[in-house]
C-alpha atoms as a PDB file:
ATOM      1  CA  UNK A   1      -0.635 -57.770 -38.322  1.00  0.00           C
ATOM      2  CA  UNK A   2       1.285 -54.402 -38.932  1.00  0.00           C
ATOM      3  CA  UNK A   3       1.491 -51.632 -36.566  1.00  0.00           C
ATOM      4  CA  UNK A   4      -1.304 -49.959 -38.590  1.00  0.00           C
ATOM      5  CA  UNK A   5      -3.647 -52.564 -37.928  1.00  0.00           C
ATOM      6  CA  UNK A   6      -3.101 -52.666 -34.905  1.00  0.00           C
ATOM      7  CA  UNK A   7      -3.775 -49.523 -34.164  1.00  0.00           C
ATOM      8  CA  UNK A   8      -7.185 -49.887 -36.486  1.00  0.00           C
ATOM      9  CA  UNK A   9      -7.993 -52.912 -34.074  1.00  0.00           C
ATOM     10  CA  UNK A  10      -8.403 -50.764 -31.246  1.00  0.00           C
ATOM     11  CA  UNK A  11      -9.760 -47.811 -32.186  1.00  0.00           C
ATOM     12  CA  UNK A  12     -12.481 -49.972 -33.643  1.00  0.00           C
ATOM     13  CA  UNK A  13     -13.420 -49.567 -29.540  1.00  0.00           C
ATOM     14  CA  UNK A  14     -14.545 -46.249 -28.648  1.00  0.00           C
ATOM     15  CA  UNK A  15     -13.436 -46.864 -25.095  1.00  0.00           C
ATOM     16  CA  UNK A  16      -9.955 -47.446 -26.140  1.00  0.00           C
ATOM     17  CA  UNK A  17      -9.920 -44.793 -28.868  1.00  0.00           C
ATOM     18  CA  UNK A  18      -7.432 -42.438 -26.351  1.00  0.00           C
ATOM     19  CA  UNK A  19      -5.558 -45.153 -25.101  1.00  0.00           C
ATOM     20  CA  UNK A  20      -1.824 -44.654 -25.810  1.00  0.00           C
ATOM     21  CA  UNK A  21       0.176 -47.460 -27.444  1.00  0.00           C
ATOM     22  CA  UNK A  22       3.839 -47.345 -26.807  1.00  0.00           C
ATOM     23  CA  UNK A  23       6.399 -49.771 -29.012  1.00  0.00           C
ATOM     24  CA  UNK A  24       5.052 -52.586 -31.190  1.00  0.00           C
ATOM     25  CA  UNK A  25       6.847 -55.644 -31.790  1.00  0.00           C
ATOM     26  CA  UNK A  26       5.703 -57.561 -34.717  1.00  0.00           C
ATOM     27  CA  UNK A  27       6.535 -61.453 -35.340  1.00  0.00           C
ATOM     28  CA  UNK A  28       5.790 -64.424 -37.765  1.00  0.00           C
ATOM     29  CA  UNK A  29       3.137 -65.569 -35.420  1.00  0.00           C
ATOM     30  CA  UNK A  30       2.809 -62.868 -32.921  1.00  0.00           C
ATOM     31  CA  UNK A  31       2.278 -59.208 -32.095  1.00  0.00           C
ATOM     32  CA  UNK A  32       3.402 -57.237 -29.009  1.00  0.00           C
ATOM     33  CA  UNK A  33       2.829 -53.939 -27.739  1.00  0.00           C
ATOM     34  CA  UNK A  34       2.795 -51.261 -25.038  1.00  0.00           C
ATOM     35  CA  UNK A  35      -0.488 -49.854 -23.464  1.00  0.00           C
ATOM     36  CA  UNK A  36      -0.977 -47.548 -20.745  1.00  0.00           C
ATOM     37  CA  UNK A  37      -1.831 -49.693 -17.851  1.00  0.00           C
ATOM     38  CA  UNK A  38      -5.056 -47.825 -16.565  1.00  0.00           C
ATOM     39  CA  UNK A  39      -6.076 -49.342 -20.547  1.00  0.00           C
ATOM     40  CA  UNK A  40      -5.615 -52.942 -19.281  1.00  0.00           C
ATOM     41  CA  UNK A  41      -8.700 -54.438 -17.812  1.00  0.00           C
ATOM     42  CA  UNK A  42     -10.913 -52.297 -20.797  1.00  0.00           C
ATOM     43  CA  UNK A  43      -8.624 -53.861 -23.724  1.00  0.00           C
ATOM     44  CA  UNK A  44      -8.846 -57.395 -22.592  1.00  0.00           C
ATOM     45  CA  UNK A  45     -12.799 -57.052 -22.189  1.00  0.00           C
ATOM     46  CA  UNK A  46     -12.767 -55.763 -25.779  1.00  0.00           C
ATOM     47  CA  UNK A  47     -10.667 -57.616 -27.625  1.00  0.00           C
ATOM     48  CA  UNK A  48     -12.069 -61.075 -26.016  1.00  0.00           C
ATOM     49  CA  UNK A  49     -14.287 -61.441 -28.758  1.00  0.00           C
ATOM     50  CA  UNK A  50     -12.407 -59.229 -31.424  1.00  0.00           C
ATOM     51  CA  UNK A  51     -11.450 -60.887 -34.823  1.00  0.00           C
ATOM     52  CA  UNK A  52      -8.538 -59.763 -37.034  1.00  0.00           C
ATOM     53  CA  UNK A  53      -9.006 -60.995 -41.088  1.00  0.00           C
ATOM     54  CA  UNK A  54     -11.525 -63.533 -40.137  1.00  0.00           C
ATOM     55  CA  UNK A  55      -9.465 -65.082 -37.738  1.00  0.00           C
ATOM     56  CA  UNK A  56     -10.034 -64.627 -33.475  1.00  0.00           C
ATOM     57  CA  UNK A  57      -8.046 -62.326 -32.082  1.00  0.00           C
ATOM     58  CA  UNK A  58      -5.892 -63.862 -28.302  1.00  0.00           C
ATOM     59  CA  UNK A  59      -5.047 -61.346 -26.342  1.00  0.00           C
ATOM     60  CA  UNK A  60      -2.926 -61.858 -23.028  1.00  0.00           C
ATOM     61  CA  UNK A  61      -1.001 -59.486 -20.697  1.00  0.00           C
ATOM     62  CA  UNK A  62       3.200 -60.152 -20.725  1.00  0.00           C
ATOM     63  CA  UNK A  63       5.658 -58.791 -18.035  1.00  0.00           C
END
C-alpha cells in the first residue's frame, strides 16, 4: 500500500473524510501512519471490516 492508497482507504469513509493524516511509513509487510487522535475510535470502527486489493485490511493503534 502507497501513501495514495492509503489515503483512498479512508476517504472511502465519509466520517473520516476530514481526518488529518500526518507521516506515513510504508514497509514490505506493513503500513504506518499518523491520525489525529479525536479520529481514533471512528477509524478502527471503519476499517474493522475494510478490505485493501481483495485482501482484509488489520488495523491496530501503536505508541
Amino acid at each position: 500500500m502507497n501513501p495514495k492508497e492509503l489515503i483512498q482507504l479512508v476517504n472511502r469513509h465519509p466520517s473520516l473524510r476530514s481526518a488529518l493524516v500526518g507521516k506515513i511509513k510504508v514497509a514490505a509487510d506493513h503500513t504506518l501512519f499518523e491520525l489525529d487522535a479525536s479520529y481514533e475510535a471512528e477509524l478502527l470502527k471503519q476499517l474493522r471490516l475494510a478490505r485493501f486489493k481483495g485482501n482484509p485490511v488489520r488495523i491496530k493503534r501503536v505508541t
